[in-house]
Protein backbone atom coordinates (compact mmCIF):
# COMPACT_ATOMS: atom_id res chain seq x y z
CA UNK A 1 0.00 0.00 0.00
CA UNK A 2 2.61 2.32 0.73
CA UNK A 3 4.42 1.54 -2.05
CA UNK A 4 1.50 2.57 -4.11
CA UNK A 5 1.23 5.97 -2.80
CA UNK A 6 4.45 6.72 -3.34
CA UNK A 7 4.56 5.50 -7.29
CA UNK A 8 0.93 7.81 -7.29
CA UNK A 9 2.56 10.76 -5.45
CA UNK A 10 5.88 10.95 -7.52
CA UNK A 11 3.02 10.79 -10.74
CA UNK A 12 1.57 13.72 -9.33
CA UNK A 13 5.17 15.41 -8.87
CA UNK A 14 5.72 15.18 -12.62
CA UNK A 15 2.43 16.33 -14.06
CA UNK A 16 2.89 19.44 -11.71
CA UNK A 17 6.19 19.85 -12.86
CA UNK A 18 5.20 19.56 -16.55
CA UNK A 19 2.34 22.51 -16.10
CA UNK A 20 5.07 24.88 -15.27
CA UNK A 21 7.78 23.43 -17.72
CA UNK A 22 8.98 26.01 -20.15
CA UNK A 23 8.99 23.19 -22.89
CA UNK A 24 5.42 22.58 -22.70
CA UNK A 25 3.86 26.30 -21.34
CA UNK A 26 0.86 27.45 -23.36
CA UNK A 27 -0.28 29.91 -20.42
CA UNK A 28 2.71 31.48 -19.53
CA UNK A 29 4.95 33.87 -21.81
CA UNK A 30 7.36 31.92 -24.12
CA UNK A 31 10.14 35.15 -23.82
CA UNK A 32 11.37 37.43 -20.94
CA UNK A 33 12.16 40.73 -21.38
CA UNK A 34 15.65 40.96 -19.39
CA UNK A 35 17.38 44.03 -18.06
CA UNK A 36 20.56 44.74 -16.25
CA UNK A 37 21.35 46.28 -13.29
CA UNK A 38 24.11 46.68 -10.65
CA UNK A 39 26.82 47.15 -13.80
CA UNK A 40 30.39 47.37 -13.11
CA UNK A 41 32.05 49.29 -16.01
CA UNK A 42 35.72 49.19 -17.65
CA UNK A 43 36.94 52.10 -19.48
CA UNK A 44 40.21 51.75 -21.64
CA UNK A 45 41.56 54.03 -24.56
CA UNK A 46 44.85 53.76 -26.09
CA UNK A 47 47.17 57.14 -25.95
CA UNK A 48 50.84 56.44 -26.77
CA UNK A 49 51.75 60.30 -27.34
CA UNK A 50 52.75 60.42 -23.76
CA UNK A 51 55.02 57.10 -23.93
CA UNK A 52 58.38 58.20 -24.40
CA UNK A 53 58.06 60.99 -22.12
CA UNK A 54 56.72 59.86 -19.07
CA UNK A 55 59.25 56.72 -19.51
CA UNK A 56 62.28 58.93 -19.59
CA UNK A 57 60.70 60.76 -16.61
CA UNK A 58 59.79 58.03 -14.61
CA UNK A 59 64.02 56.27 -14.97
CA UNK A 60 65.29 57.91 -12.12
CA UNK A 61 62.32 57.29 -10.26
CA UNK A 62 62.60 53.16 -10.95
CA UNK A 63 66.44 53.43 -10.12
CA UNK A 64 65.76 54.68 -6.78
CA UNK A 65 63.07 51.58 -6.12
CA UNK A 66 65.94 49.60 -7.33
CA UNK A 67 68.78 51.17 -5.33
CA UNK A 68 66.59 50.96 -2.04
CA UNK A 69 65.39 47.41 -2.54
CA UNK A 70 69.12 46.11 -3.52
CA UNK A 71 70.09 45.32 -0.33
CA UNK A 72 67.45 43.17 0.67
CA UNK A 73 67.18 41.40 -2.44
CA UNK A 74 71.61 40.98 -1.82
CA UNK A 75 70.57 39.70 1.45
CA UNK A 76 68.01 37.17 0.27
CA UNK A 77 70.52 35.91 -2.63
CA UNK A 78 73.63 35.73 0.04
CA UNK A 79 71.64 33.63 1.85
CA UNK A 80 69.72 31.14 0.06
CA UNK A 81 70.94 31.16 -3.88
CA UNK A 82 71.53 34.63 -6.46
CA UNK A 83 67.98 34.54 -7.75
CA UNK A 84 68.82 38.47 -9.22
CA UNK A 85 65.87 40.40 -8.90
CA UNK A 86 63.24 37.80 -9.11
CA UNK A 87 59.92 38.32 -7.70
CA UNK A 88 60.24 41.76 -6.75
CA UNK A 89 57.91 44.40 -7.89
CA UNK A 90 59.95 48.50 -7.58
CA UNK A 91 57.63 51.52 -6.73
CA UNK A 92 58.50 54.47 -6.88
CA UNK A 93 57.69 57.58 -4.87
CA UNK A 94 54.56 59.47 -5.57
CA UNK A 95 54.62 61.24 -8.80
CA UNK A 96 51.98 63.80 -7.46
CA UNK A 97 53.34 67.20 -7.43
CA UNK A 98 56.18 66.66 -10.30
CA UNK A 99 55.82 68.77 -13.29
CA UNK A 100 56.59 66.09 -15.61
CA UNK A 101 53.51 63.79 -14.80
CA UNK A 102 51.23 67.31 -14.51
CA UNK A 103 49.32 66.85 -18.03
CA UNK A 104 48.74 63.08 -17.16
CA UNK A 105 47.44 64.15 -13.71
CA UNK A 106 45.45 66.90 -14.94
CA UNK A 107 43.65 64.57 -17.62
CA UNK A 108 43.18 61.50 -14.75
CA UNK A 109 41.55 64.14 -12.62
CA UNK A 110 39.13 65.29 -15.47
CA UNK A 111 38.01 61.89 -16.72
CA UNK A 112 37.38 60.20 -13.33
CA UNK A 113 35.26 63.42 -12.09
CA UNK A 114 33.44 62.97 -15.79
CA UNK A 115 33.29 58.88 -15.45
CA UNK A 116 31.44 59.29 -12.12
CA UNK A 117 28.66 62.03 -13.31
CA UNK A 118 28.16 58.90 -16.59
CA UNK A 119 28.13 56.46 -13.46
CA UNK A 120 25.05 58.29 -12.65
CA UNK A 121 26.47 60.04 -9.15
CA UNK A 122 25.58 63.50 -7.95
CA UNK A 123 29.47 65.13 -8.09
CA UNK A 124 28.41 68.47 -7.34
CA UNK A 125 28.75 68.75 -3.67
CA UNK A 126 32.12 66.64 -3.89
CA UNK A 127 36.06 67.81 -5.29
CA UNK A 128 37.86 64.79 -6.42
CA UNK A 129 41.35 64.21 -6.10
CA UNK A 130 44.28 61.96 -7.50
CA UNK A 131 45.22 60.86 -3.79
CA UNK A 132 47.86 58.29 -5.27
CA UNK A 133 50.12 58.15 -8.83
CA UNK A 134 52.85 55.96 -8.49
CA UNK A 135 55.37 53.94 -11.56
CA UNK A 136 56.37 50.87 -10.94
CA UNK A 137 58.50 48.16 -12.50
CA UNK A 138 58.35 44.36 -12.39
CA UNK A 139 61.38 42.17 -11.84
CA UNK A 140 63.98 41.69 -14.63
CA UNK A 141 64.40 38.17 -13.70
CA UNK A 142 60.59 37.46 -13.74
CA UNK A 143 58.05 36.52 -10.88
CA UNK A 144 56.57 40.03 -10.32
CA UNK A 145 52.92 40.09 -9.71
CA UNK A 146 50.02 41.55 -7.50
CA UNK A 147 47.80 39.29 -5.65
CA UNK A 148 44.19 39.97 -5.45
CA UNK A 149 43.43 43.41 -3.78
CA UNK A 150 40.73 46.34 -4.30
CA UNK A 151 41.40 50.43 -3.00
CA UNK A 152 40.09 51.41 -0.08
CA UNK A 153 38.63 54.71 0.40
CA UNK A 154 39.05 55.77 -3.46
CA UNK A 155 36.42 55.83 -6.42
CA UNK A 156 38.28 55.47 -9.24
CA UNK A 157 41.60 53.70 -10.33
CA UNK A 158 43.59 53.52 -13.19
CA UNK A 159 46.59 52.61 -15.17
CA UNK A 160 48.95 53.62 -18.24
CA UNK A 161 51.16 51.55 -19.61
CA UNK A 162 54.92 52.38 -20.80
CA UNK A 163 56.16 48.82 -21.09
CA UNK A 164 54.37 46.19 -21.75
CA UNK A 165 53.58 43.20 -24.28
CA UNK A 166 51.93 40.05 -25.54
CA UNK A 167 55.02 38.29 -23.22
CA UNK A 168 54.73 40.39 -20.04
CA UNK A 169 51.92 40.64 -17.40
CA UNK A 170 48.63 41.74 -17.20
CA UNK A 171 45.73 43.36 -14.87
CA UNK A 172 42.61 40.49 -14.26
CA UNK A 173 39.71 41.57 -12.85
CA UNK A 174 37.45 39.84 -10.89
CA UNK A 175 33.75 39.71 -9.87
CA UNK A 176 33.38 42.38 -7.22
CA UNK A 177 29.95 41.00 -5.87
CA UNK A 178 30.25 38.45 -3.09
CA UNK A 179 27.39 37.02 -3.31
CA UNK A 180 27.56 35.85 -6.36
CA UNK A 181 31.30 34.69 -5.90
CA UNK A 182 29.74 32.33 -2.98
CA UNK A 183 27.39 30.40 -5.39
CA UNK A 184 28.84 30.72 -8.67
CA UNK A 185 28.10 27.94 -10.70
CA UNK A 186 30.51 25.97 -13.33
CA UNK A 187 30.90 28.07 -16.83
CA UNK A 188 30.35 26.36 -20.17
CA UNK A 189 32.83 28.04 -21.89
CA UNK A 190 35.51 30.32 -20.15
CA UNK A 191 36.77 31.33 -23.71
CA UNK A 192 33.68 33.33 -23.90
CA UNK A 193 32.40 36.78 -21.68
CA UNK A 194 28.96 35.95 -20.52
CA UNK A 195 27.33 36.62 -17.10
CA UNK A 196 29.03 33.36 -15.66
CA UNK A 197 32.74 35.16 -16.02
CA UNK A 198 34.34 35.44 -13.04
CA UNK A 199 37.20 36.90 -14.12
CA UNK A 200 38.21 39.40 -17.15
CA UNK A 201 42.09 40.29 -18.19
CA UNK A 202 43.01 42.93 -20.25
CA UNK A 203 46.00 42.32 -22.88
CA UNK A 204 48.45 45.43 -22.45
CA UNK A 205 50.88 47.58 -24.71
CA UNK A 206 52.58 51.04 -24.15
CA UNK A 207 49.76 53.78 -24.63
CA UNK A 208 46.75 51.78 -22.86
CA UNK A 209 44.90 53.66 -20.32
CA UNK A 210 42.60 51.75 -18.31
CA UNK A 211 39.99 53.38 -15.59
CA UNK A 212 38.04 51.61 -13.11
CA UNK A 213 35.60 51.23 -10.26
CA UNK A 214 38.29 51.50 -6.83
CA UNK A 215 36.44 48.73 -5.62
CA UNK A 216 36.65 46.13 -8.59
CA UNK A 217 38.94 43.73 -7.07
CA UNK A 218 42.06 43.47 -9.48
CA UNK A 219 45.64 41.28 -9.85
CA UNK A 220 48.51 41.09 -12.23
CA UNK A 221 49.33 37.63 -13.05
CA UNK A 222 53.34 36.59 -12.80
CA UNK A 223 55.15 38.31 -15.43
CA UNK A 224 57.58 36.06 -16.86
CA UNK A 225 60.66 38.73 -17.03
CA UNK A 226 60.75 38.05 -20.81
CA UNK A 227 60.56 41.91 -21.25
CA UNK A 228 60.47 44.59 -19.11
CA UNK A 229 56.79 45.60 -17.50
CA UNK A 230 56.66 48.84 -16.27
CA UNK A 231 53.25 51.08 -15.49
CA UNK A 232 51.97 54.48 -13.99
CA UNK A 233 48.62 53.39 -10.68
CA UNK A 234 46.38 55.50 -9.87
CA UNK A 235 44.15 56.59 -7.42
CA UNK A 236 41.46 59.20 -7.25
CA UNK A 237 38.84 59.95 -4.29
CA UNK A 238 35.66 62.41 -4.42
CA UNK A 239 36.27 64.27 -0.78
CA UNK A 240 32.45 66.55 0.13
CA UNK A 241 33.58 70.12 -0.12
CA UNK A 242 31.97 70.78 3.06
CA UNK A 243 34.79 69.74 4.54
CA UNK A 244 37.14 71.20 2.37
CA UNK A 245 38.83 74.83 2.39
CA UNK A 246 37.19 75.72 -0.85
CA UNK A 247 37.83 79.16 -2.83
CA UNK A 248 35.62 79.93 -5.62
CA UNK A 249 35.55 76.58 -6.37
CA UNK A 250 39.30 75.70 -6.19
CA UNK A 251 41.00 74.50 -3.39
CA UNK A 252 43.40 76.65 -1.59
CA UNK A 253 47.21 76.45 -1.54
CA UNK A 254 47.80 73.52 0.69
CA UNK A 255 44.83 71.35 0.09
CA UNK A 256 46.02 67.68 -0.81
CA UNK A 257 47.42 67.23 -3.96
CA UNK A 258 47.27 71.01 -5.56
CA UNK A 259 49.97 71.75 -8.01
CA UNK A 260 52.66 74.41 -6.21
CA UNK A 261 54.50 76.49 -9.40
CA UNK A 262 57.94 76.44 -8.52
């Protein structure tokens, strides 16, 4: 008897199932309008005009990174094996302030304050600021890299490339909504960008700009030291001006990152 009711029930199960079945709906509507929301944008140009430049300017400022990392990495080679410079990522100093980078500066200021008005936010109670700019350089001998991290307390990031090729490294980007990171399901096909993609790289060369969300977690995968890898970071932050010193709509001399005219 009782296996009877449960061959009967599991009938019932099915023929349920089968009013509701997408294959076999005549009630219901066959397509679904979809729309997206909660959109997580990637900007990129490429500008090589300022290439040659902003390398020559940014030598001295990879030299010192080198000269103040050498004697740790002398250390670590003394002591376990001459590995050179492997693994080691130099950055410099902050570039904020130095006439050469000012025209980079300038135009990372502009487009981040005009990316977050497209973004849909109300800017005009804020004054945004390029907080960070830094160069760095990846290892000669390979194994340079950045492991997973995001920007706290910034809006927008960025990056411009001076060195870089099909052989060297590269920024990934990941999902920056936990949620769905906790339940993500298998993808058919990585090869493809659909809305199972975790993850989303960007091939490099000298001239590419890329501007982001602060908060879009980001990496650069291990360079292999074929040939050299060198970049300008950014960081920008929208500060309220109500708690800024603010002059006709400028800030005053000593406010952050102002230019000072030698």
């Amino acid at each position: 008897m009782k296996k009877k009711q449960k061959k009967v029930r599991n009938k019932r199960h099915k023929k349920d199932f089968e009013k509701i079945s997408c294959g076999s709906a005549t009630t219901f509507p066959k397509e679904l309008v979809r729309e997206d929301f909660f959109k997580c944008p990637i900007w990129f140009a490429d500008e090589p005009a300022f290439v040659d430049a902003l390398n020559k300017a940014s030598d001295s400022y990879i030299k010192t990174a080198e000269k103040t990392l050498k004697p740790s990495i002398d250390k670590r080679n003394k002591k376990f094996g001459n590995k050179g410079d492997m693994g080691h990522v130099f950055h410099s100093t902050s570039l904020i302030g130095d006439p050469n980078f000012l025209e980079l500066q300038n135009y990372i200021g502009a487009t981040a304050y005009n990316l977050l008005n497209e973004m849909g936010f109300d800017m005009a109670g804020y004054q945004l600021f390029t907080t960070e700019m830094w160069v760095q350089e990846f290892a000669k001998k390979g194994g340079g890299h950045h492991t997973l991290h995001t920007h706290w307390n910034g809006h927008i990031s960025g990056f411009y490339f001076l060195k870089a090729d099909e052989t060297t490294s590269m920024p990934m980007f990941e999902d920056p909504r936990p949620g769905n990171m906790m339940n993500l399901l298998p993808e058919k096909d990585k090869s493809k960008v659909t809305y199972a993609s975790s993850q989303i790289n960007y091939q490099v060369k000298p001239g590419r700009m890329i501007f982001f969300p602060s908060y879009m977690p980001h990496q650069y995968i291990v360079d292999m030291g074929y040939n050299p890898f060198r970049f300008i970071h950014w960081n920008c932050q929208a500060i309220p001006k109500s708690v800024l010193n603010i002059s006709n709509g400028q800030p005053t001399k000593g406010d952050l990152n102002v230019i000072q005219k030698k």
